[in-house]
PDB file of N, CA and C in Angstrom:
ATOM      1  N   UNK A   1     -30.695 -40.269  47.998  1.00  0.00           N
ATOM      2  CA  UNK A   1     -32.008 -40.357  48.605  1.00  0.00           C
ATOM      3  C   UNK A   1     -32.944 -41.124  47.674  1.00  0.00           C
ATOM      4  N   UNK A   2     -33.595 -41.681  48.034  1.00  0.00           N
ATOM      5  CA  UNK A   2     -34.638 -42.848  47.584  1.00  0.00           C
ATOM      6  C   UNK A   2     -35.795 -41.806  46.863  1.00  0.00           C
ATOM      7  N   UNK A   3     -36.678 -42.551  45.982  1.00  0.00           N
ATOM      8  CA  UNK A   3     -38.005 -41.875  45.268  1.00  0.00           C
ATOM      9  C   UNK A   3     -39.097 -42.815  45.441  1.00  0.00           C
ATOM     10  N   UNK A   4     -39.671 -42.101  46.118  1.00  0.00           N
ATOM     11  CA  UNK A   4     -40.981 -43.001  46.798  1.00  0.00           C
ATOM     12  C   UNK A   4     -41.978 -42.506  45.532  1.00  0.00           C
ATOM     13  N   UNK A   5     -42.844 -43.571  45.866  1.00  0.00           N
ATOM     14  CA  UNK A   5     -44.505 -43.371  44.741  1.00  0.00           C
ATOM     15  C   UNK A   5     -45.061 -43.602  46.116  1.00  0.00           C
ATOM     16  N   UNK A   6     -46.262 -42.506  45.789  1.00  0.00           N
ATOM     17  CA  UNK A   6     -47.532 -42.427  46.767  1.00  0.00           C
ATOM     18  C   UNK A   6     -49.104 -42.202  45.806  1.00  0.00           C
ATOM     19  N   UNK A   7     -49.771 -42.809  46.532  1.00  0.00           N
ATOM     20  CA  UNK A   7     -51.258 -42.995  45.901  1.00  0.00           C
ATOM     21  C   UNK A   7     -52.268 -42.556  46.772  1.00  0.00           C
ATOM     22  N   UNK A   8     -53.192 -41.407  46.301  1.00  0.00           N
ATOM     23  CA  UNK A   8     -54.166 -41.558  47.200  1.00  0.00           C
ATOM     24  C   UNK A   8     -55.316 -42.053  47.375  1.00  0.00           C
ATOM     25  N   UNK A   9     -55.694 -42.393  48.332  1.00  0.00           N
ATOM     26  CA  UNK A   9     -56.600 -43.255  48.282  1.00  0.00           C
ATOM     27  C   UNK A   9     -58.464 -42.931  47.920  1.00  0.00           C
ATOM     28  N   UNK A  10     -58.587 -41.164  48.594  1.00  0.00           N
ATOM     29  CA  UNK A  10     -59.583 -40.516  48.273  1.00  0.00           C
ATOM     30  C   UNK A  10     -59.795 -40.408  46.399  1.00  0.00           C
ATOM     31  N   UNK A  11     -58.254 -39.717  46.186  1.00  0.00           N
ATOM     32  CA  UNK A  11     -58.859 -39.135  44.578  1.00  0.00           C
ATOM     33  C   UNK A  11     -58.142 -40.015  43.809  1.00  0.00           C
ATOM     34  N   UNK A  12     -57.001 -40.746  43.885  1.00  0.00           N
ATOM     35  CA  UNK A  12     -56.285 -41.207  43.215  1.00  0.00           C
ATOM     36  C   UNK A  12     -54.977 -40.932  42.480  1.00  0.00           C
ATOM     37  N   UNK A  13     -54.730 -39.454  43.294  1.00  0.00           N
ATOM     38  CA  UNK A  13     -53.989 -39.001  42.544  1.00  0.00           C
ATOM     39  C   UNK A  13     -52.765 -39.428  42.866  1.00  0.00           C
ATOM     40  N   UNK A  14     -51.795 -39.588  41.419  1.00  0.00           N
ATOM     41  CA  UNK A  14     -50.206 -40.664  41.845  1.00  0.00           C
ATOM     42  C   UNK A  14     -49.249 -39.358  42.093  1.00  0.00           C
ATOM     43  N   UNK A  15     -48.327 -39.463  42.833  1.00  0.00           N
ATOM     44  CA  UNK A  15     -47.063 -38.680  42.750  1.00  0.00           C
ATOM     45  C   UNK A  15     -45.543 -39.635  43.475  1.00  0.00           C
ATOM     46  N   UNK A  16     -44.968 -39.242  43.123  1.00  0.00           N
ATOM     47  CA  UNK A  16     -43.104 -38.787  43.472  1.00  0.00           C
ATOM     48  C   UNK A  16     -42.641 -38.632  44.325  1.00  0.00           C
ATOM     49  N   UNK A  17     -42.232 -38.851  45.733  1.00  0.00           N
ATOM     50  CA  UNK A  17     -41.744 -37.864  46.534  1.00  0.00           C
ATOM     51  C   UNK A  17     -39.925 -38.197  46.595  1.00  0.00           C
ATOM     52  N   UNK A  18     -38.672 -37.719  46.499  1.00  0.00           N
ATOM     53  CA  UNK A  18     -37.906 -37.684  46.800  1.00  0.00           C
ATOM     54  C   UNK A  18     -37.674 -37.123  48.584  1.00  0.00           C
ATOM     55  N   UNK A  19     -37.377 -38.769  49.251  1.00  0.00           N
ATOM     56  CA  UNK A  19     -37.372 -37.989  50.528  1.00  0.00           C
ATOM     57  C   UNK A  19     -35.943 -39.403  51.278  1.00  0.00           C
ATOM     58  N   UNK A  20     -35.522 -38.926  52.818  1.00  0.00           N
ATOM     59  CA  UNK A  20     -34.287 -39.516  53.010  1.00  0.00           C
ATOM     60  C   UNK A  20     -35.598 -40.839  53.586  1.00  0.00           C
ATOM     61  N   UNK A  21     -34.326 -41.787  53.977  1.00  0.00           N
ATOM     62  CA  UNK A  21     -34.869 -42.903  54.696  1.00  0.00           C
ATOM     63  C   UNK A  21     -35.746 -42.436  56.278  1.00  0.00           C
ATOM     64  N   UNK A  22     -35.239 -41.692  56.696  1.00  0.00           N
ATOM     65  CA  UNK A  22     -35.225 -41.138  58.207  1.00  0.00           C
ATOM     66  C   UNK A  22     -36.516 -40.219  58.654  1.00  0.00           C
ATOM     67  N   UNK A  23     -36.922 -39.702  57.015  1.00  0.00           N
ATOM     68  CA  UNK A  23     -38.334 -38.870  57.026  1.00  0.00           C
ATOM     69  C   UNK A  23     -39.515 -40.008  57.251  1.00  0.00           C
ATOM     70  N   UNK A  24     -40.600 -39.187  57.958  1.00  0.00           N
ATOM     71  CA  UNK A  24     -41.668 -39.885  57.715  1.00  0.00           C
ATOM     72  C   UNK A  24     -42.497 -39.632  56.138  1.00  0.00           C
ATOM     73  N   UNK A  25     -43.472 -41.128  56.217  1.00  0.00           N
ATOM     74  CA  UNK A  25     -44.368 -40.852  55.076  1.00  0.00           C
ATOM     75  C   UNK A  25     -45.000 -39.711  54.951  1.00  0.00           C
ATOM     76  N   UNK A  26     -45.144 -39.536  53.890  1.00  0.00           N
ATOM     77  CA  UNK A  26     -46.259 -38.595  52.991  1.00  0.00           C
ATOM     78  C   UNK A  26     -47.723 -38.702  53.869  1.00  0.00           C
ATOM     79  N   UNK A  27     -48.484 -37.978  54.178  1.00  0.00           N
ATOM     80  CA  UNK A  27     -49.479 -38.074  54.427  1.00  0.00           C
ATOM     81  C   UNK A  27     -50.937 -37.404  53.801  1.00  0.00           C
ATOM     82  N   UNK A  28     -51.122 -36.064  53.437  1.00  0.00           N
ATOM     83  CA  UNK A  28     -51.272 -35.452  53.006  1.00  0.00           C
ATOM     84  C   UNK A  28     -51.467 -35.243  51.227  1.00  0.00           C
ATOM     85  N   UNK A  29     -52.671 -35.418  50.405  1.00  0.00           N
ATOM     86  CA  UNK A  29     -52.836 -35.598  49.322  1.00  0.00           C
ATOM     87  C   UNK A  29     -52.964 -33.802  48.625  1.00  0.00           C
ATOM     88  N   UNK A  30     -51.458 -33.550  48.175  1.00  0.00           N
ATOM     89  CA  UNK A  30     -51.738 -32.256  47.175  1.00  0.00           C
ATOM     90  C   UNK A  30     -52.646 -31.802  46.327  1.00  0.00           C
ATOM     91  N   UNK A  31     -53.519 -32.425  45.504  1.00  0.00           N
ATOM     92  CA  UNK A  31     -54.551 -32.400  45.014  1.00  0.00           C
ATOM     93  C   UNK A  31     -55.865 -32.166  45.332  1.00  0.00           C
ATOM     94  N   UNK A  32     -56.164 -33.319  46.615  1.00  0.00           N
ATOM     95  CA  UNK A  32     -57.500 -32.572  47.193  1.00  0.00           C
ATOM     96  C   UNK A  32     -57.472 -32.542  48.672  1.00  0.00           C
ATOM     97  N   UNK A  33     -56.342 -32.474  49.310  1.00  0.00           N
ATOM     98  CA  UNK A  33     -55.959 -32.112  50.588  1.00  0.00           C
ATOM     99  C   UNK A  33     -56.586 -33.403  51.639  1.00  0.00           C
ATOM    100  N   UNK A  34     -56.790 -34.211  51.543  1.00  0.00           N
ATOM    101  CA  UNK A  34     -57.309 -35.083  52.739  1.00  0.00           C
ATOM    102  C   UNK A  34     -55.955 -36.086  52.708  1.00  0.00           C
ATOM    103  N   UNK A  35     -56.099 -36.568  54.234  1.00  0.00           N
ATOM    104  CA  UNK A  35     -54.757 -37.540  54.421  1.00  0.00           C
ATOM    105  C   UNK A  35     -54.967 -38.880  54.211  1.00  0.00           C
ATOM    106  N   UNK A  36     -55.102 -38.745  52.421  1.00  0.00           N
ATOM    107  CA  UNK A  36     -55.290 -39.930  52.465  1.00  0.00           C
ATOM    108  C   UNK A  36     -53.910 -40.798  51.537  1.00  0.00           C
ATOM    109  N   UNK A  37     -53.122 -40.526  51.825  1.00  0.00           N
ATOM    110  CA  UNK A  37     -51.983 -40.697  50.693  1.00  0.00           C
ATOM    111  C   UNK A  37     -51.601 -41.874  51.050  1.00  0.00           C
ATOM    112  N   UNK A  38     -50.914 -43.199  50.757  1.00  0.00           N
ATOM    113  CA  UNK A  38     -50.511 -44.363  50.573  1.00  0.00           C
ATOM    114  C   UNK A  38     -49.178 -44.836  50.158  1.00  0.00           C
ATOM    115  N   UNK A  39     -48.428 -45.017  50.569  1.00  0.00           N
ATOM    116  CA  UNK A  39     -46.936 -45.382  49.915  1.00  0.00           C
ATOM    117  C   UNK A  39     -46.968 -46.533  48.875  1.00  0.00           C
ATOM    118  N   UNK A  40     -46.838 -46.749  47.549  1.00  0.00           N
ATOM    119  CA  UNK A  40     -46.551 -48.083  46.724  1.00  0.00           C
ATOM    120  C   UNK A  40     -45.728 -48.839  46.873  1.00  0.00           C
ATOM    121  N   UNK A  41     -45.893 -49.910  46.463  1.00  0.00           N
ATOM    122  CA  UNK A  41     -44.161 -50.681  46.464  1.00  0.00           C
ATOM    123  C   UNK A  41     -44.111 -50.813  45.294  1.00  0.00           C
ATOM    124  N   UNK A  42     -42.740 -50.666  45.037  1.00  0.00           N
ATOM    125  CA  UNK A  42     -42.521 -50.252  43.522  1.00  0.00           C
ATOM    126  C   UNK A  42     -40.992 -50.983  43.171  1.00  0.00           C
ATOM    127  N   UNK A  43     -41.105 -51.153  41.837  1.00  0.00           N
ATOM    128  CA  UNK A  43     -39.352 -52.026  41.785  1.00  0.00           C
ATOM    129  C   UNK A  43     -38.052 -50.560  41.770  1.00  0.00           C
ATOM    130  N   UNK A  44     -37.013 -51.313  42.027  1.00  0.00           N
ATOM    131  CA  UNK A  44     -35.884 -50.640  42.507  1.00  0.00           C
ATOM    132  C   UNK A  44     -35.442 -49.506  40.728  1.00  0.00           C
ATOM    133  N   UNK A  45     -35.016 -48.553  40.952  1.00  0.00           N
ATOM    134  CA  UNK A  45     -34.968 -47.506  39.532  1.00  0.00           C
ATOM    135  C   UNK A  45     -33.081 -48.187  39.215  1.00  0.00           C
ATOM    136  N   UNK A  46     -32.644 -48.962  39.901  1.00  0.00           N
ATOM    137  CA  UNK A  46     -30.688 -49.535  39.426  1.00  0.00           C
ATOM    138  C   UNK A  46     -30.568 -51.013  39.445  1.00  0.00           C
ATOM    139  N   UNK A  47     -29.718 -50.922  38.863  1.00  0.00           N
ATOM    140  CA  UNK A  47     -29.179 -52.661  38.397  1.00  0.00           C
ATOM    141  C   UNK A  47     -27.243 -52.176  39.062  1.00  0.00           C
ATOM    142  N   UNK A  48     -27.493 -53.832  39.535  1.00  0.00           N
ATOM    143  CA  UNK A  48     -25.814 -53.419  40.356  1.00  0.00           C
ATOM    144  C   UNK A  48     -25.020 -54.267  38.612  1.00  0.00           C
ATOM    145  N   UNK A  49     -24.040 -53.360  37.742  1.00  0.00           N
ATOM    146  CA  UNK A  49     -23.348 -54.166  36.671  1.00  0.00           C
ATOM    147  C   UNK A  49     -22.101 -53.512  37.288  1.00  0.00           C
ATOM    148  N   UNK A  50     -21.218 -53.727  36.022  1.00  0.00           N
ATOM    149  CA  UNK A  50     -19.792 -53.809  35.929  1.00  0.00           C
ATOM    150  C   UNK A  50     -18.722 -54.759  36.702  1.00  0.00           C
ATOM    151  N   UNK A  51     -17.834 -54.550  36.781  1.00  0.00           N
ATOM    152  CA  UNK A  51     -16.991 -55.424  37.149  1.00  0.00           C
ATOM    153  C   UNK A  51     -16.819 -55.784  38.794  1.00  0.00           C
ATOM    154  N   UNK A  52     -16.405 -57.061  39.058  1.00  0.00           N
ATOM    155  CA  UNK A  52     -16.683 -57.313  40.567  1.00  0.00           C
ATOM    156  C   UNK A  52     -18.240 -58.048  40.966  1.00  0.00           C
ATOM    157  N   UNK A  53     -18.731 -58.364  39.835  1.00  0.00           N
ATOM    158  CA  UNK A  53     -20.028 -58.504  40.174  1.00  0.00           C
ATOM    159  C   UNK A  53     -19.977 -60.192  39.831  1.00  0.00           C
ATOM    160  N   UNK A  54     -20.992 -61.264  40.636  1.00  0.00           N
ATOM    161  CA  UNK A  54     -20.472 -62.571  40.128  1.00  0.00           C
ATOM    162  C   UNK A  54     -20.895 -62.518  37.961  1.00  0.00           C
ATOM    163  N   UNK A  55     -20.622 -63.365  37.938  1.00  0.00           N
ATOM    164  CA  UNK A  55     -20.369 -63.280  35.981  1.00  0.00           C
ATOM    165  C   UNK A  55     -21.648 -64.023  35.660  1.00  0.00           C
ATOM    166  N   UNK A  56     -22.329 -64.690  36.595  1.00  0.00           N
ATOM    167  CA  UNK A  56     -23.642 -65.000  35.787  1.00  0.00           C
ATOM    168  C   UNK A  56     -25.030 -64.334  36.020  1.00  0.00           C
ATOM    169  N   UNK A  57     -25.074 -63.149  36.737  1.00  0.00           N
ATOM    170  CA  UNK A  57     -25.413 -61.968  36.790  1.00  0.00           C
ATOM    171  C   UNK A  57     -26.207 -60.909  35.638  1.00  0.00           C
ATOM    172  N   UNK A  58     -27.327 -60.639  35.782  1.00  0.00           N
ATOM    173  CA  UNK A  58     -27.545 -59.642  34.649  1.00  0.00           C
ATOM    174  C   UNK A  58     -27.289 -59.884  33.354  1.00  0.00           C
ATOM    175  N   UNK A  59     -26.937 -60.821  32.656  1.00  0.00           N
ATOM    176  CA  UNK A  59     -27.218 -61.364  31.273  1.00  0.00           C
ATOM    177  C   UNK A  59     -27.887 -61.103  30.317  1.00  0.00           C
ATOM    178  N   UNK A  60     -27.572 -60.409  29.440  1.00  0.00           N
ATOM    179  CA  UNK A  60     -28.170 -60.394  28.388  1.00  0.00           C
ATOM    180  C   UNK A  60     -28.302 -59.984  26.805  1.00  0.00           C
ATOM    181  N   UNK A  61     -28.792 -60.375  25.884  1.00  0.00           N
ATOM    182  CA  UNK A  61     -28.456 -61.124  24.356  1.00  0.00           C
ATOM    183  C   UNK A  61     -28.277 -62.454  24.784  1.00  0.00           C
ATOM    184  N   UNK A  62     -27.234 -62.802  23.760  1.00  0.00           N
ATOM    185  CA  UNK A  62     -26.873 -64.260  23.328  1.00  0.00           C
ATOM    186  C   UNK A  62     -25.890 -64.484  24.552  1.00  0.00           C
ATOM    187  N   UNK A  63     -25.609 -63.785  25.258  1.00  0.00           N
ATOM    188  CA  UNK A  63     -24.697 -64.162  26.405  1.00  0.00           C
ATOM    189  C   UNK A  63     -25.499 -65.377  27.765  1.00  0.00           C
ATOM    190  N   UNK A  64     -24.625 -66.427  27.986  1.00  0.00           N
ATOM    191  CA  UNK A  64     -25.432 -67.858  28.349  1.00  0.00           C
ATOM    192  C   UNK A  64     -25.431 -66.956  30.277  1.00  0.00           C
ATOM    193  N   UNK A  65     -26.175 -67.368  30.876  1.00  0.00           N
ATOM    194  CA  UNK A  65     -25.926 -67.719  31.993  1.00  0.00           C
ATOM    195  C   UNK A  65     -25.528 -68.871  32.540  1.00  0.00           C
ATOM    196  N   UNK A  66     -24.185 -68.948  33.030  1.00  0.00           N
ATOM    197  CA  UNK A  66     -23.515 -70.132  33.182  1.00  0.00           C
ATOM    198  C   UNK A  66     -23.949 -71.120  34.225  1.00  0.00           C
ATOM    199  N   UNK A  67     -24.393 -70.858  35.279  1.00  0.00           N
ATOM    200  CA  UNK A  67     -25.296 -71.542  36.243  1.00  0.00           C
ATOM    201  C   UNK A  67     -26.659 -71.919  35.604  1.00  0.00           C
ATOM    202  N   UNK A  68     -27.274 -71.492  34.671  1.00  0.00           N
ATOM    203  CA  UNK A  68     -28.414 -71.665  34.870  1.00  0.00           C
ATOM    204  C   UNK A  68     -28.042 -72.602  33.511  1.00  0.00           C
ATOM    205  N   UNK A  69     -26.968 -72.829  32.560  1.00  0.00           N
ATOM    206  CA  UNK A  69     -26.885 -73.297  31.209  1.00  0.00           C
ATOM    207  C   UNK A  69     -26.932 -74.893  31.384  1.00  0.00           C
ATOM    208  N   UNK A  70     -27.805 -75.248  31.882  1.00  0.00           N
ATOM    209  CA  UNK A  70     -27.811 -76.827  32.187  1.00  0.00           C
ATOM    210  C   UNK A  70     -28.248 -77.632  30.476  1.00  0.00           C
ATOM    211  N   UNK A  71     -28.452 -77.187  29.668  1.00  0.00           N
ATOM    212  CA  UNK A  71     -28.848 -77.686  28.832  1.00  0.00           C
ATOM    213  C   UNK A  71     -27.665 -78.254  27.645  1.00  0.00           C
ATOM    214  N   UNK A  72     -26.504 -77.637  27.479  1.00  0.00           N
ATOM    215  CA  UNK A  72     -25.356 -78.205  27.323  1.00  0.00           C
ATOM    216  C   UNK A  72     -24.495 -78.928  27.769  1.00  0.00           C
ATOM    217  N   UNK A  73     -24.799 -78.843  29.401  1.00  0.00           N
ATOM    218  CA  UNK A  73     -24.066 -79.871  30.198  1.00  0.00           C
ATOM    219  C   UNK A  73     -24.937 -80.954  30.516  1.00  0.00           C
ATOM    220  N   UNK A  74     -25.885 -81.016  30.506  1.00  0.00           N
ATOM    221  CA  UNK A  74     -27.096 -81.758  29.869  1.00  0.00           C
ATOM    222  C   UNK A  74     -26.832 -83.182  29.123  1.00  0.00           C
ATOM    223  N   UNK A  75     -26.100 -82.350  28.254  1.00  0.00           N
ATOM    224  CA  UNK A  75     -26.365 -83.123  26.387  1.00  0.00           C
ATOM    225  C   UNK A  75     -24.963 -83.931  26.605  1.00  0.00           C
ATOM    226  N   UNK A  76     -24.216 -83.240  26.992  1.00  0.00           N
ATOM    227  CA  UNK A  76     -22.462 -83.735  27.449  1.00  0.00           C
ATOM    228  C   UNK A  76     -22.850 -84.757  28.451  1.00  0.00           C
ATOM    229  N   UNK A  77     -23.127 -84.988  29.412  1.00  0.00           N
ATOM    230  CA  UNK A  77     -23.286 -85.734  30.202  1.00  0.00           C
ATOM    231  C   UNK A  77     -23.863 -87.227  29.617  1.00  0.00           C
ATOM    232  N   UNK A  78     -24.990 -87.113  29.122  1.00  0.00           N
ATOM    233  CA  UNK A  78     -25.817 -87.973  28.744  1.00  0.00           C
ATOM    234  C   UNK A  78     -24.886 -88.882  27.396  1.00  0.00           C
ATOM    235  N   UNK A  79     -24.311 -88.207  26.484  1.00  0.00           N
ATOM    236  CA  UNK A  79     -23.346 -88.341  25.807  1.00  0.00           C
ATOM    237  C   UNK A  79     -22.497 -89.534  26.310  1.00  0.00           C
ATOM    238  N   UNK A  80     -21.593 -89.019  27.391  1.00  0.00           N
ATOM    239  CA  UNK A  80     -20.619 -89.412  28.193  1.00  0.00           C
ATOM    240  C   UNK A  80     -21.164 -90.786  28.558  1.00  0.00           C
ATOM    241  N   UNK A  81     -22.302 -90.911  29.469  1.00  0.00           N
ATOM    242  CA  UNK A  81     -23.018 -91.907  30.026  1.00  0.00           C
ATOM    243  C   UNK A  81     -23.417 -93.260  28.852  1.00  0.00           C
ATOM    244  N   UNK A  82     -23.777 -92.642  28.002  1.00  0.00           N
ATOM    245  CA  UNK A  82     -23.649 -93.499  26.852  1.00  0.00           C
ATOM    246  C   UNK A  82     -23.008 -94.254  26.179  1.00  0.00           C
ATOM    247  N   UNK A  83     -21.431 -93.607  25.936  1.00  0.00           N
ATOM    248  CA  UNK A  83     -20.003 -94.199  25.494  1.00  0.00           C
ATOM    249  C   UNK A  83     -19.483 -95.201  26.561  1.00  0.00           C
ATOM    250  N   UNK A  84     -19.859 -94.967  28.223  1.00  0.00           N
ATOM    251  CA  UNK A  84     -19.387 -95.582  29.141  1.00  0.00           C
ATOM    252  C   UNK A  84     -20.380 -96.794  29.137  1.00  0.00           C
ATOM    253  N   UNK A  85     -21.398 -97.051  28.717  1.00  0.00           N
ATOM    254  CA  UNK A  85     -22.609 -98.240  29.001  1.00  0.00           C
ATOM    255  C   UNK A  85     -21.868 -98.883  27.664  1.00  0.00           C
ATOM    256  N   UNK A  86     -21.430 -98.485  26.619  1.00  0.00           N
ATOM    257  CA  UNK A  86     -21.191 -99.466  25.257  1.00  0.00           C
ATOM    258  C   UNK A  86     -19.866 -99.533  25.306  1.00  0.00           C
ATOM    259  N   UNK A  87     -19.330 -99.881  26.614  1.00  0.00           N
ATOM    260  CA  UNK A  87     -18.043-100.178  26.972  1.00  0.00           C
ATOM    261  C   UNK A  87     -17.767-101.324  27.511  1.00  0.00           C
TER     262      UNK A  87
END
């Protein structure tokens, strides 16, 4: 089950709710009782890793992302292009 953040809009007060997809929103502010509660959007609490996953994915340290490593194939290329013009 998902963990919603709700805000209200009267007092401000933040909370939590653990609830299924299928429930309705929160309405109702615990604190000072008026319906003024608000759903957030908020980033996801998991990262999809381990194996099966494509490999340039979630990266990180010194580990390159291979799609995005244009800067070595870059340098190779230009290289290449060079030896072939003083030919």
């Amino acid at each position: 089950m998902p963990i919603y953040e709700y805000q209200c809009e009267s007092c401000g007060h933040a909370l939590e709710a653990l609830q299924r997809l299928s429930d309705d929103p929160l309405v109702d502010c615990p604190a000072c009782n008026k319906p003024a509660l608000k759903k957030q959007i908020s980033a996801a609490g998991f990262r999809l890793k381990g194996g099966g996953w494509y490999e340039t994915d979630f990266k990180s340290g010194n580990k390159k992302n291979l799609a995005g490593d244009s800067g070595s194939s870059a340098s190779s290329s230009s290289s290449s292009s060079g030896s072939k013009a003083a030919d």
